[in-house]
C-alpha atoms as a PDB file:
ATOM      1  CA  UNK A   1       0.000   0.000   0.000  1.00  0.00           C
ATOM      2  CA  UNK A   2       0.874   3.540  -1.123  1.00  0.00           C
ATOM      3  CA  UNK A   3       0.634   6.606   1.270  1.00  0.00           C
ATOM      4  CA  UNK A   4       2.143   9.132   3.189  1.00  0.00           C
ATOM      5  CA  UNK A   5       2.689   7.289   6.701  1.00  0.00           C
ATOM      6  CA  UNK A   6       2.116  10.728   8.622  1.00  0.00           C
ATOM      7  CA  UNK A   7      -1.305  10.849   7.885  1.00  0.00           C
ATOM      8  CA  UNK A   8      -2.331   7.076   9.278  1.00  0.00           C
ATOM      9  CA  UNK A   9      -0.953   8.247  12.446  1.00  0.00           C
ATOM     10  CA  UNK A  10      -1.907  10.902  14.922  1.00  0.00           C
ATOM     11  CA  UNK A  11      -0.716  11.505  18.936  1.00  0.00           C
ATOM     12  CA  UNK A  12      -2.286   9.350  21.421  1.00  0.00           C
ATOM     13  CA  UNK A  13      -2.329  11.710  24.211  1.00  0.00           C
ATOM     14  CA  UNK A  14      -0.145   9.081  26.017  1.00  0.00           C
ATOM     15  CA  UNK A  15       3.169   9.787  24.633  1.00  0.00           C
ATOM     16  CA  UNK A  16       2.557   7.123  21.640  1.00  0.00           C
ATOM     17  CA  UNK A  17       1.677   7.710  18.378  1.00  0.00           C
ATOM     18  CA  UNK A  18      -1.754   6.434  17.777  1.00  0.00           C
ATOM     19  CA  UNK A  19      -2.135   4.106  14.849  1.00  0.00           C
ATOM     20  CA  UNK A  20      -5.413   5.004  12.557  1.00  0.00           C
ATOM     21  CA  UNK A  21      -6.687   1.720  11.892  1.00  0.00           C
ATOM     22  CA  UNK A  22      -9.930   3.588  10.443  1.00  0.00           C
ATOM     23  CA  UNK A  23      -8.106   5.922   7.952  1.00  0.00           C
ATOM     24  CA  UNK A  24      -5.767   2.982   6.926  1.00  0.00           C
ATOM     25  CA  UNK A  25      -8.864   0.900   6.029  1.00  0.00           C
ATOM     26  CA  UNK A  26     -10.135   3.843   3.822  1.00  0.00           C
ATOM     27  CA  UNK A  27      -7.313   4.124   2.055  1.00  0.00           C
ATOM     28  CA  UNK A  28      -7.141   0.153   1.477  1.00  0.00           C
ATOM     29  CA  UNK A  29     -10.686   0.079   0.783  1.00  0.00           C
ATOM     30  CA  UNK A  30     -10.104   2.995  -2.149  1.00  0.00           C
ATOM     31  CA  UNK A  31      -7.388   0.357  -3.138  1.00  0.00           C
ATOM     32  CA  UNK A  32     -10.011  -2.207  -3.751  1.00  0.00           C
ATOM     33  CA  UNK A  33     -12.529  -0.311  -5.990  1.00  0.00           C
ATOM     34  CA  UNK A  34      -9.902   1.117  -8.300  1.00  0.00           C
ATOM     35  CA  UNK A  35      -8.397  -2.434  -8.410  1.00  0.00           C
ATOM     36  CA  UNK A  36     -12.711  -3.493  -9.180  1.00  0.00           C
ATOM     37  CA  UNK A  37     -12.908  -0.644 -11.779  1.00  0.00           C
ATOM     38  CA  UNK A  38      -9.530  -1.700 -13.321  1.00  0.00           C
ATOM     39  CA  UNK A  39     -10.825  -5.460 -13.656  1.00  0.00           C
ATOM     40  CA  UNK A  40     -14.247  -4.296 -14.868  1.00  0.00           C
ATOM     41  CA  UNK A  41     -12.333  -3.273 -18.334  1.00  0.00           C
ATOM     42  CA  UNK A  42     -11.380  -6.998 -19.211  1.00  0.00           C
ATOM     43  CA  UNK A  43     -15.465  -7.597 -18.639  1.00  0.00           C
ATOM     44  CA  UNK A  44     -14.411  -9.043 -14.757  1.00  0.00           C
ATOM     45  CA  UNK A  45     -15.803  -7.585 -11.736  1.00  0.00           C
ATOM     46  CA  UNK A  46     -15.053  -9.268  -8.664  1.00  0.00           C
ATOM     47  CA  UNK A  47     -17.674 -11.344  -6.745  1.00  0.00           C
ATOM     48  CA  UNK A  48     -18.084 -12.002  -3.215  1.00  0.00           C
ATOM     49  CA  UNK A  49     -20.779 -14.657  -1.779  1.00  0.00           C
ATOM     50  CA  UNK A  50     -20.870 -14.345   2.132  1.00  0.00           C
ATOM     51  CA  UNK A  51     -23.325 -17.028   3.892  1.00  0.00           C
ATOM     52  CA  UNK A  52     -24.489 -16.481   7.000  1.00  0.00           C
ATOM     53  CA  UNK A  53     -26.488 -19.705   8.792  1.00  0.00           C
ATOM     54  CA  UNK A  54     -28.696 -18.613  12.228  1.00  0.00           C
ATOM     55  CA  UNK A  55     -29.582 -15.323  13.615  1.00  0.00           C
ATOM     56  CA  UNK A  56     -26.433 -14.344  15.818  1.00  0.00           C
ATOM     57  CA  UNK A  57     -26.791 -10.786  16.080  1.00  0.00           C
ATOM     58  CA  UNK A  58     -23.229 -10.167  15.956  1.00  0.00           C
ATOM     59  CA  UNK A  59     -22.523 -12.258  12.803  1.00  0.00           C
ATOM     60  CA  UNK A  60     -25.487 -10.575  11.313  1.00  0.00           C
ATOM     61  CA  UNK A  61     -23.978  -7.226  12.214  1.00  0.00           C
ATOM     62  CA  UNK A  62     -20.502  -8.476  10.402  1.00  0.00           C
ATOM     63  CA  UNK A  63     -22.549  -9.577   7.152  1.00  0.00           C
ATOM     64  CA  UNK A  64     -24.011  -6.286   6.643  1.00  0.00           C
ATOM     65  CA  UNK A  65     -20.823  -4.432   7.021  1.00  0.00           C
ATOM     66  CA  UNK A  66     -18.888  -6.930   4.710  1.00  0.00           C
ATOM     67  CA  UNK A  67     -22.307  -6.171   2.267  1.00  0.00           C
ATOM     68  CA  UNK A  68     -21.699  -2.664   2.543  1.00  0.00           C
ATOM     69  CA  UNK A  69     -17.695  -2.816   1.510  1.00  0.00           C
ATOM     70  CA  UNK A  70     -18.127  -4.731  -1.102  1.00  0.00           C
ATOM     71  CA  UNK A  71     -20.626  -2.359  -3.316  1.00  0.00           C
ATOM     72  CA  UNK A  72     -18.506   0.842  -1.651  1.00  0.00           C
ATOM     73  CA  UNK A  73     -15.894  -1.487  -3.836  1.00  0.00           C
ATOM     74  CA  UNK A  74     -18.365  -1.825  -7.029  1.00  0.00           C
ATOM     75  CA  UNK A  75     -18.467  -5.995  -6.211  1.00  0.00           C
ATOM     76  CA  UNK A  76     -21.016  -7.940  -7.435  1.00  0.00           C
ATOM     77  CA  UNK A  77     -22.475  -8.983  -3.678  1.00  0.00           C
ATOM     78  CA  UNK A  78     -24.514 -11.909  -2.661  1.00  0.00           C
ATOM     79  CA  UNK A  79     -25.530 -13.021   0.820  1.00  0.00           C
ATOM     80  CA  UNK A  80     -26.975 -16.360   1.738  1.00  0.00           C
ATOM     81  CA  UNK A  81     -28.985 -16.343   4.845  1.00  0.00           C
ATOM     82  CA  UNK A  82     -30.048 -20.120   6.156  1.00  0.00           C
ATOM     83  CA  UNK A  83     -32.203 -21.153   8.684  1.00  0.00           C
ATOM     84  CA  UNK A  84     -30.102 -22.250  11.943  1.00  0.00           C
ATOM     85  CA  UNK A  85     -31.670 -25.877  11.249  1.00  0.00           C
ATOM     86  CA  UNK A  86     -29.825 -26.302   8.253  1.00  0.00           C
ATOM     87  CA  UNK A  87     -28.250 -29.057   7.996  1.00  0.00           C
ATOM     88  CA  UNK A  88     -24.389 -29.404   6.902  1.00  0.00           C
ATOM     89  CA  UNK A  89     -25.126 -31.373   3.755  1.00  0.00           C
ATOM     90  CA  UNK A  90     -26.689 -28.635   2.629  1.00  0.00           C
ATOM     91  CA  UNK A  91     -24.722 -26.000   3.388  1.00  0.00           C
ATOM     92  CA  UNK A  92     -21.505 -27.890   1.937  1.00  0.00           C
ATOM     93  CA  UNK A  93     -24.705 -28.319  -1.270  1.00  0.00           C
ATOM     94  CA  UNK A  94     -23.879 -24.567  -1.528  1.00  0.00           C
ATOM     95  CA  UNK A  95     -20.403 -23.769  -0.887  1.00  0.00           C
ATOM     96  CA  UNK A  96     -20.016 -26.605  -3.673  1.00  0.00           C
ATOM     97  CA  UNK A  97     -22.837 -24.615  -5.921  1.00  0.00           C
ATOM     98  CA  UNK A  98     -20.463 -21.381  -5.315  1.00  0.00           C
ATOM     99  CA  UNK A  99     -16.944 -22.680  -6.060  1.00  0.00           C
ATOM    100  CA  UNK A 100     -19.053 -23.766  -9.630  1.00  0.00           C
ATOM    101  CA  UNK A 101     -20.078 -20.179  -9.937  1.00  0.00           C
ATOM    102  CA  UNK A 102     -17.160 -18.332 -12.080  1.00  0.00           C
ATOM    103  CA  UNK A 103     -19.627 -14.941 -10.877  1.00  0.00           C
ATOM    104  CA  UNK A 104     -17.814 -15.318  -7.269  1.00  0.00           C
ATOM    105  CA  UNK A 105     -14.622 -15.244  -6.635  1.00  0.00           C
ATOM    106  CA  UNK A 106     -14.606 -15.302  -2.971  1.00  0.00           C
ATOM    107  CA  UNK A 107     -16.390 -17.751  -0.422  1.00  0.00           C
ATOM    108  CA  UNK A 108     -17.008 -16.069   2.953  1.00  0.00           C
ATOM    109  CA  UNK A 109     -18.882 -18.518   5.299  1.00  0.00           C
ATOM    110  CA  UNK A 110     -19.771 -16.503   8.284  1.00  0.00           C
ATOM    111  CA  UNK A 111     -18.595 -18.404  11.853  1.00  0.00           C
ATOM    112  CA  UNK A 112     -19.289 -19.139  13.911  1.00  0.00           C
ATOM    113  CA  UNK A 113     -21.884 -21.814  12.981  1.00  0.00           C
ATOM    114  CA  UNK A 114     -24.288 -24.079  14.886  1.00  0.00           C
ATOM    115  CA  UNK A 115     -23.093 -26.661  17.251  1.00  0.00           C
ATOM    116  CA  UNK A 116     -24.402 -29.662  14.461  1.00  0.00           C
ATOM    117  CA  UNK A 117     -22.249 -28.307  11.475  1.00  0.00           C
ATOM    118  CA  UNK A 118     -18.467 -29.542  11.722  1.00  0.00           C
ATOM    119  CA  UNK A 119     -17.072 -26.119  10.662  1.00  0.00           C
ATOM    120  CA  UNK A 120     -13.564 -27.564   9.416  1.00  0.00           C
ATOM    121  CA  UNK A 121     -15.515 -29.816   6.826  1.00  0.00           C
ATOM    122  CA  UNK A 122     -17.517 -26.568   5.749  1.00  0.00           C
ATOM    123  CA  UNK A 123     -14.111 -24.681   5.441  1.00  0.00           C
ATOM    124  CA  UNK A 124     -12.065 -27.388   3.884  1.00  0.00           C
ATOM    125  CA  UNK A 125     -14.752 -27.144   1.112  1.00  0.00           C
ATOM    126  CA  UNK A 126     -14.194 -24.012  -0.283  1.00  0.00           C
ATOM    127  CA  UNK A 127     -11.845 -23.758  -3.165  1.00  0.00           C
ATOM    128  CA  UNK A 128      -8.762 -22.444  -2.260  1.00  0.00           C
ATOM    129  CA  UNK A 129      -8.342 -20.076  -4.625  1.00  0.00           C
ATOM    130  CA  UNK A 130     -11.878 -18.517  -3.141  1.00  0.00           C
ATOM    131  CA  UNK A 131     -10.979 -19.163  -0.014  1.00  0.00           C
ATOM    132  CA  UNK A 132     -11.097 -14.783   0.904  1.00  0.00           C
ATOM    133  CA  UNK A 133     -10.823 -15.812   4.919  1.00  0.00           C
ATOM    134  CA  UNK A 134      -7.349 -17.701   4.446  1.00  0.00           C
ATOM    135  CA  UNK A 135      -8.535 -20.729   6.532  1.00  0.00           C
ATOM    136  CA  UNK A 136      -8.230 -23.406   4.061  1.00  0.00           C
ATOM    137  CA  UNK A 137      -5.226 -25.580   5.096  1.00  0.00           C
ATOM    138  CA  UNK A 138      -4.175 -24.819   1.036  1.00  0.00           C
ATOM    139  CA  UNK A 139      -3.871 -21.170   2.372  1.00  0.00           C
ATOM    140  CA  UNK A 140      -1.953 -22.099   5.526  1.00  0.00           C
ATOM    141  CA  UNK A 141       0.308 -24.112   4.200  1.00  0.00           C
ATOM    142  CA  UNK A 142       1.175 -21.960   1.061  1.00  0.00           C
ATOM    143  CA  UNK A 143       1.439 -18.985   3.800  1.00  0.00           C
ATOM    144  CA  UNK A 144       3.486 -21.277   5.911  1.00  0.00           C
ATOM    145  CA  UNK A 145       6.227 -21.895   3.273  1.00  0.00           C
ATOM    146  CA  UNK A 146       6.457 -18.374   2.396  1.00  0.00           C
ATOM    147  CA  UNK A 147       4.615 -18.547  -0.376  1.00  0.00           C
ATOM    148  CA  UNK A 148       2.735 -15.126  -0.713  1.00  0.00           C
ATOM    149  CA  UNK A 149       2.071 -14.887  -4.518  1.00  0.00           C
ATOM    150  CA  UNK A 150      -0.100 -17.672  -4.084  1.00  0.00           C
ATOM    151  CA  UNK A 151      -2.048 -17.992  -0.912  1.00  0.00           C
ATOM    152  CA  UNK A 152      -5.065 -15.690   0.139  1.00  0.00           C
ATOM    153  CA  UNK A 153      -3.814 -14.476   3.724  1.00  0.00           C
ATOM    154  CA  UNK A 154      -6.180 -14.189   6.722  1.00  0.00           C
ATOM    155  CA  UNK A 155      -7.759 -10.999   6.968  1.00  0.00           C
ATOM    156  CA  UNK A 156      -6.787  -9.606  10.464  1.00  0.00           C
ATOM    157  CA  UNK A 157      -2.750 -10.343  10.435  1.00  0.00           C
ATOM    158  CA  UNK A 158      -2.669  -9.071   7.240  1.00  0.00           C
ATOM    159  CA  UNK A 159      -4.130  -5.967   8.373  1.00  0.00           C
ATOM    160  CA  UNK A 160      -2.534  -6.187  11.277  1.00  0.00           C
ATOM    161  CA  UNK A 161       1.172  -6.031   8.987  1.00  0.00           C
ATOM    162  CA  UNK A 162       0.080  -2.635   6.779  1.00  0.00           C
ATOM    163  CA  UNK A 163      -0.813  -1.366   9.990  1.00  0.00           C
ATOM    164  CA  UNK A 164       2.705  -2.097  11.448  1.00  0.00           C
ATOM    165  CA  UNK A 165       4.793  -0.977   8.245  1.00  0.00           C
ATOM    166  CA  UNK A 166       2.807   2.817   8.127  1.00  0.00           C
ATOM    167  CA  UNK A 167       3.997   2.537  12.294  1.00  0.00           C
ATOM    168  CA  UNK A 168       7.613   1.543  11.115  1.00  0.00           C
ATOM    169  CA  UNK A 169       7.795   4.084   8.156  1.00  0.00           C
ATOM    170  CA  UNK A 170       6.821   6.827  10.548  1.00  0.00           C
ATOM    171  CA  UNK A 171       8.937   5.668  13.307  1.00  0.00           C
ATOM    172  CA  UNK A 172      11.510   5.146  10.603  1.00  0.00           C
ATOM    173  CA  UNK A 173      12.324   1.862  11.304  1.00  0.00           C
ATOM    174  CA  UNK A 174      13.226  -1.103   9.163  1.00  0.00           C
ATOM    175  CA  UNK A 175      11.378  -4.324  10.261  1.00  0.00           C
ATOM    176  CA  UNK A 176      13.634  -6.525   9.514  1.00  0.00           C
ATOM    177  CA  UNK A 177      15.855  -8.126  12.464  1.00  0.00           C
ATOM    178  CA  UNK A 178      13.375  -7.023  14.723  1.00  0.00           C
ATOM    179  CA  UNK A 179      12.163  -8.797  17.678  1.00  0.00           C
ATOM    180  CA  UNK A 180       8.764  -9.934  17.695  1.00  0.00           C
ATOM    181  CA  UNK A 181       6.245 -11.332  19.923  1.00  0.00           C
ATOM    182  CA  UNK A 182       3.117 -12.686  19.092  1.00  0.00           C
ATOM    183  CA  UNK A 183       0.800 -13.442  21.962  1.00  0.00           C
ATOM    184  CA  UNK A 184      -2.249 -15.957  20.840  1.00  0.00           C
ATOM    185  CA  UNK A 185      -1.411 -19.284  18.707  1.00  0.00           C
ATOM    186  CA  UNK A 186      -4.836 -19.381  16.797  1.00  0.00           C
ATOM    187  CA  UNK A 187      -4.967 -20.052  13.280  1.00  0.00           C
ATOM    188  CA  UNK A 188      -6.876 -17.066  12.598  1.00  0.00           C
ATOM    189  CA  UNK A 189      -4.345 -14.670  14.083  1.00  0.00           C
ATOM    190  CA  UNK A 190      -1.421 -15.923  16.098  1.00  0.00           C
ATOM    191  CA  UNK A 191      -0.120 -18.299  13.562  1.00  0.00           C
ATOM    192  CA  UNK A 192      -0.337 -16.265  10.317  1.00  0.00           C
ATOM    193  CA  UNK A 193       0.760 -13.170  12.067  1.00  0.00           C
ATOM    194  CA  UNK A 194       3.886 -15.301  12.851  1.00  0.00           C
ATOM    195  CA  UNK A 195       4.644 -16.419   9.373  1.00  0.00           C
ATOM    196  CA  UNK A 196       4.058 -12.861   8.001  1.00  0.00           C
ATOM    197  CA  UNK A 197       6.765 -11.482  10.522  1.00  0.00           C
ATOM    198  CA  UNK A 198       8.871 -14.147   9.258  1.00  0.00           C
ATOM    199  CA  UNK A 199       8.645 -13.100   6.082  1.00  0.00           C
ATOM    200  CA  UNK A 200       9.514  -9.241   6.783  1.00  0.00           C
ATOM    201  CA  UNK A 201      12.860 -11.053   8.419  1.00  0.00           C
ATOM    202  CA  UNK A 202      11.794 -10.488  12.084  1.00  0.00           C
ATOM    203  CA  UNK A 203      12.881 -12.500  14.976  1.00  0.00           C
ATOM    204  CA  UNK A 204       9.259 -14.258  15.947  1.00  0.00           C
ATOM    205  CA  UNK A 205       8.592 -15.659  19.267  1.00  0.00           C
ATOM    206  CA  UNK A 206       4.733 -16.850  19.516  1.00  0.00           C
ATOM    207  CA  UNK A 207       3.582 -16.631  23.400  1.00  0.00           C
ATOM    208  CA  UNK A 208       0.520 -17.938  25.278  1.00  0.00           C
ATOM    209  CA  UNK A 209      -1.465 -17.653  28.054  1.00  0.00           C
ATOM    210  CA  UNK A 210       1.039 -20.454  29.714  1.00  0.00           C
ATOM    211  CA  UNK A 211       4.360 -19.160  28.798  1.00  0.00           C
ATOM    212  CA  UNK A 212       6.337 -18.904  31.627  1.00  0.00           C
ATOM    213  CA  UNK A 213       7.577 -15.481  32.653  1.00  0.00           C
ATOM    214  CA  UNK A 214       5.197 -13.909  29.770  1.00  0.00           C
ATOM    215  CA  UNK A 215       5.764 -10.534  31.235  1.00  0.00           C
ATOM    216  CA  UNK A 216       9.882 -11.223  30.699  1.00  0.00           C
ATOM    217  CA  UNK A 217       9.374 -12.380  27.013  1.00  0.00           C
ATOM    218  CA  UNK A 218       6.813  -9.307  26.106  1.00  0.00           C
ATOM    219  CA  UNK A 219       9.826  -6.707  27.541  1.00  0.00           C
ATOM    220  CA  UNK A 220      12.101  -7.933  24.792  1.00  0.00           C
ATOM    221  CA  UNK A 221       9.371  -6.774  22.039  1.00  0.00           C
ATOM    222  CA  UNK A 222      10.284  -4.492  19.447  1.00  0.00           C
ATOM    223  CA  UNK A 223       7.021  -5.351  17.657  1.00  0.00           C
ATOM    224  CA  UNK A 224       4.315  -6.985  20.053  1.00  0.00           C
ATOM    225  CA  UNK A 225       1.154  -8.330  18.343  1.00  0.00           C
ATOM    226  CA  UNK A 226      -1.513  -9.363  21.200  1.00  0.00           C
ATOM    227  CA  UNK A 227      -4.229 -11.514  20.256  1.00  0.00           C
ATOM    228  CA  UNK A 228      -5.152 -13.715  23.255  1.00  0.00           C
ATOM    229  CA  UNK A 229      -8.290 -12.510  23.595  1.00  0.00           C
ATOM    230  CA  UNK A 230      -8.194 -11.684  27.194  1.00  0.00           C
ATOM    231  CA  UNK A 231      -8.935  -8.364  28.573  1.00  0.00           C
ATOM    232  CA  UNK A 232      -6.178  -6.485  29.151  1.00  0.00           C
ATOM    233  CA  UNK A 233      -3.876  -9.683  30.044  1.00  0.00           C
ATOM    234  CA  UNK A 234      -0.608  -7.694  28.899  1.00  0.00           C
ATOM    235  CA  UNK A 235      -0.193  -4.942  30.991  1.00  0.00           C
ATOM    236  CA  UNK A 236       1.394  -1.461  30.205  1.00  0.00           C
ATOM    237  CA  UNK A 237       4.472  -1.541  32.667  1.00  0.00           C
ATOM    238  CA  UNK A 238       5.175  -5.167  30.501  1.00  0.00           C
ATOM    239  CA  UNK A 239       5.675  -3.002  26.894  1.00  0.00           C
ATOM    240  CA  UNK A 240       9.281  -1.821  26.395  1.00  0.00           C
ATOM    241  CA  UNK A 241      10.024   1.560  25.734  1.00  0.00           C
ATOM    242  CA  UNK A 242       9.423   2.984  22.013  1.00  0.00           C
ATOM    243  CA  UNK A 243       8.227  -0.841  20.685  1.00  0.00           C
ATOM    244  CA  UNK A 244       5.408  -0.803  17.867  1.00  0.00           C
ATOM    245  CA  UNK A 245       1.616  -2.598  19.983  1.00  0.00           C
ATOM    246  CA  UNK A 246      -0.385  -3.855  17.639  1.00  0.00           C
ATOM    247  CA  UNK A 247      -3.326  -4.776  19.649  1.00  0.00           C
ATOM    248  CA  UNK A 248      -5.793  -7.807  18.185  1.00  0.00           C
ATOM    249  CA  UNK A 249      -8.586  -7.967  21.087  1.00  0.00           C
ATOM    250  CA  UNK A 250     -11.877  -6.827  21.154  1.00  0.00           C
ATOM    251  CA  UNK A 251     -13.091  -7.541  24.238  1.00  0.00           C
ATOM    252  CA  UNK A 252     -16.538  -6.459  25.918  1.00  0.00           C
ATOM    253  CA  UNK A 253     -16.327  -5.469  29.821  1.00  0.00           C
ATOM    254  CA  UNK A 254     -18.388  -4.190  32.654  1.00  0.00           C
ATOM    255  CA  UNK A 255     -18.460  -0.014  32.319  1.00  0.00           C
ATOM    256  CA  UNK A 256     -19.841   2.686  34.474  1.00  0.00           C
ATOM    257  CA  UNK A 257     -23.416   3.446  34.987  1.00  0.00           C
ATOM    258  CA  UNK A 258     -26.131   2.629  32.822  1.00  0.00           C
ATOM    259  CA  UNK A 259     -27.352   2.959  29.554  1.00  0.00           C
ATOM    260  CA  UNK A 260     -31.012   4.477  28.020  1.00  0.00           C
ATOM    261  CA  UNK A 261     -32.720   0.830  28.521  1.00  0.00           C
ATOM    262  CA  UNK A 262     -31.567   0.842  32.592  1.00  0.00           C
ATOM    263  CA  UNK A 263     -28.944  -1.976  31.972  1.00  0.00           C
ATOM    264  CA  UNK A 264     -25.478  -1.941  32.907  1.00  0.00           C
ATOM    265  CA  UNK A 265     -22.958  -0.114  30.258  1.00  0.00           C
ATOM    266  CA  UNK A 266     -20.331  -2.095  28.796  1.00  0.00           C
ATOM    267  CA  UNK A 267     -17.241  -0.506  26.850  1.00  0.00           C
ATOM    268  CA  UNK A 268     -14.936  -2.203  24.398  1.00  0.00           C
ATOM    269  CA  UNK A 269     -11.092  -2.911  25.566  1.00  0.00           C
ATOM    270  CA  UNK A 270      -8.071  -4.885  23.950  1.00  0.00           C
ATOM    271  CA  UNK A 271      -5.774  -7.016  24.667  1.00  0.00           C
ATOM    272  CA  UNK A 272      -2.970  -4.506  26.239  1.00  0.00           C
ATOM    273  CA  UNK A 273      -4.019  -2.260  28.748  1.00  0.00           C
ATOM    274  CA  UNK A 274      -3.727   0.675  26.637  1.00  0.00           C
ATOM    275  CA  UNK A 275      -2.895   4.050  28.675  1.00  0.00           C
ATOM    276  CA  UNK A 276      -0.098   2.290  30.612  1.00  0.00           C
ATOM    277  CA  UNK A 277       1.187   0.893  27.086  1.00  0.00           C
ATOM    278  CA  UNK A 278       0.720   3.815  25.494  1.00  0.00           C
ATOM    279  CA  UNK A 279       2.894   5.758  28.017  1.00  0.00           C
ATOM    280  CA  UNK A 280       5.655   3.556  26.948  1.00  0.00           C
ATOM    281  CA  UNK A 281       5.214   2.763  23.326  1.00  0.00           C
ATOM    282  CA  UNK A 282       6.285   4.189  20.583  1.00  0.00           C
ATOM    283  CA  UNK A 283       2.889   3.301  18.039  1.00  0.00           C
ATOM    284  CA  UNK A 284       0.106   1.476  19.405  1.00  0.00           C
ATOM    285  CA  UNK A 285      -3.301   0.409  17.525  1.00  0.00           C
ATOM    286  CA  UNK A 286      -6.445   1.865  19.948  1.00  0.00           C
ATOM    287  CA  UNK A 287      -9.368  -0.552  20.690  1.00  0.00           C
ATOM    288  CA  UNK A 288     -11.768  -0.152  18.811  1.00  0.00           C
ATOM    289  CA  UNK A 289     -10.268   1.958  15.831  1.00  0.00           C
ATOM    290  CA  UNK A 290      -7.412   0.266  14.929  1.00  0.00           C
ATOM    291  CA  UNK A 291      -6.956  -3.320  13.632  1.00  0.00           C
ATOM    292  CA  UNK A 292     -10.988  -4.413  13.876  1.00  0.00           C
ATOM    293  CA  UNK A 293     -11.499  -2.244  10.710  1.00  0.00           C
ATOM    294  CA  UNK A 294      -8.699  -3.608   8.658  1.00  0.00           C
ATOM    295  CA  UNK A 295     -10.430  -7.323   8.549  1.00  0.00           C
ATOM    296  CA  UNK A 296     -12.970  -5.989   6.189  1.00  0.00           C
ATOM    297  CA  UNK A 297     -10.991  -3.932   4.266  1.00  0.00           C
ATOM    298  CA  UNK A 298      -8.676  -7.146   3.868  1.00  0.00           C
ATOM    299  CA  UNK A 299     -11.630  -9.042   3.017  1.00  0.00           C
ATOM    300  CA  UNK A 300     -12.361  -6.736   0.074  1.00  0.00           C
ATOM    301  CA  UNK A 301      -9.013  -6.979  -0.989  1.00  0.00           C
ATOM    302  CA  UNK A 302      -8.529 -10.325  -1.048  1.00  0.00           C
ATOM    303  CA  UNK A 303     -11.637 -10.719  -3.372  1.00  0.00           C
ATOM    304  CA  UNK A 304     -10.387  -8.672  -5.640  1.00  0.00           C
ATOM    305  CA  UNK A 305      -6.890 -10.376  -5.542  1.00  0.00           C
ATOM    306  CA  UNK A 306      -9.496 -13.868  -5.802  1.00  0.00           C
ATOM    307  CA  UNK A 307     -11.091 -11.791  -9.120  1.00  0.00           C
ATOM    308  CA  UNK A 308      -7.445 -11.332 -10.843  1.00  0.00           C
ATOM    309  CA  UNK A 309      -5.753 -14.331 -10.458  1.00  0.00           C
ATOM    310  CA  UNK A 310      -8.645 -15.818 -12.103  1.00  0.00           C
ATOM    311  CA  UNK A 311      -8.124 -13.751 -15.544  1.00  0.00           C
ATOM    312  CA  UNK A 312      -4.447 -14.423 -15.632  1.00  0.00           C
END
């Protein structure tokens, strides 16, 4: 990505610069429908089929914003909304139907889904090359042997890494040789965000909730990526000075007072606990605001990346 680094980052009121996940995802999102209109001259314009199965409010919230991005990006859209009863023949019935489809070029099947579907089987079915949520073990493993040109890369790490080159490029700091920490070993964050750091030549150390002495091993940090999904579990006093936080979590806790209905107010937090952090870093992502945007805008980009490898 293309930019001036100065204007994806703003002061924190902390000491640290805050990192603009927001702006970023503009700019990426731009990316995307010039990239569309580009494709729409060779008679191509990218298509993304997102399927959604039950009424979880939050997944339905995440559909319509993913809806939204994709005609903001001049895609050809289509969502597939299934009763909660339906059963996993069926559903793998349509992912099948939509790898067929040369319309879509991206498969997004929205998780998480009900307790009688075997989600791996429903992942594993979508093509790789439509695979626009990197979770296919085709993906991993092409990710996993370095293998960029090829694989579609989960959305949130590789948000996570434009977000941490605009931090580097305004800190004016070269990635590679760094040390870096990743805390969280999912596949759909810790693992990938690993391999990515790899491949900008970084020193990776992945971390957990049992690592001994995980306060010792997040003070060596020059990059630290949390994604544990705990609130707050790495604490400020933890970050060394001047190191680049990008913070993962979005976690909901207990706030003050209460809201217009009488119940109790919650507020969003990540996975650092950001003033102290931000006292002592030298970039850090805010929560919310700073990586949660970039999944979607990564999404978008990684259907149109579906839409042109299948014209080459």
């Amino acid at each position: 990505m293309s930019s001036g680094s100065e204007a994806f980052l703003r002061p924190s009121g902390h000491g640290a610069l805050l990192i603009d996940g927001k702006a970023v995802s503009a700019h990426v999102i731009a990316e995307a429908a010039q990239g569309a209109a580009a494709l729409a001259l060779k008679g191509v314009k990218p298509g993304l089929a997102v399927v959604l199965v039950g009424e979880d409010p939050a997944s339905q919230v995440y559909v319509r914003a993913k809806g939204k991005a994709a005609e903001q990006c001049g895609f050809h859209s289509v969502q597939h909304t299934l009763l909660a009863t339906t059963s996993e023949s069926d559903l793998i019935a349509l992912v099948e139907q939509l790898n067929a489809d040369p319309a879509i070029h991206g498969i997004l099947v929205q998780l998480p889904l009900p307790a009688h579907i075997d989600s791996t089987r429903v992942l594993e079915t979508i093509s790789p090359s439509k695979d626009v949520d990197g979770f296919h073990p085709v993906n991993a493993g092409l990710l996993a042997i370095g293998n960029l040109e090829r694989a579609l890369v989960p959305c949130t790490p590789a948000g996570s890494m434009i977000l941490l080159r605009e931090a580097a490029k305004s800190l004016g700091v070269s990635l590679a040789g760094q040390n870096a920490v990743v805390v969280g070993r999912s596949n759909i964050v810790g693992k990938p965000m690993a391999q990515l750091l790899l491949a900008e030549n970084c020193t990776v150390t992945i971390a957990h909730s049992r690592t001994r002495d995980l306060a010792g091993v997040v003070a060596g940090a020059d990059i630290l990526v949390a994604a544990v999904g705990r609130p707050e579990m790495v604490r400020g006093a933890w970050v060394k000075a001047g190191a680049i936080v990008i913070d993962v979590g979005i976690n909901r806790v207990p706030g003050e007072g209460l809201n217009a209905q009488g119940q109790p107010k919650t507020r969003l937090v990540g996975d650092v606990e950001y003033a102290a952090a931000a006292a002592r870093a030298g970039a850090i992502t805010p929560v919310p605001g700073g990586v949660g945007p970039m999944t979607i805008a990564m999404l978008m980009m990684n259907t149109l990346t579906a839409a042109q490898r299948s014209v080459r």
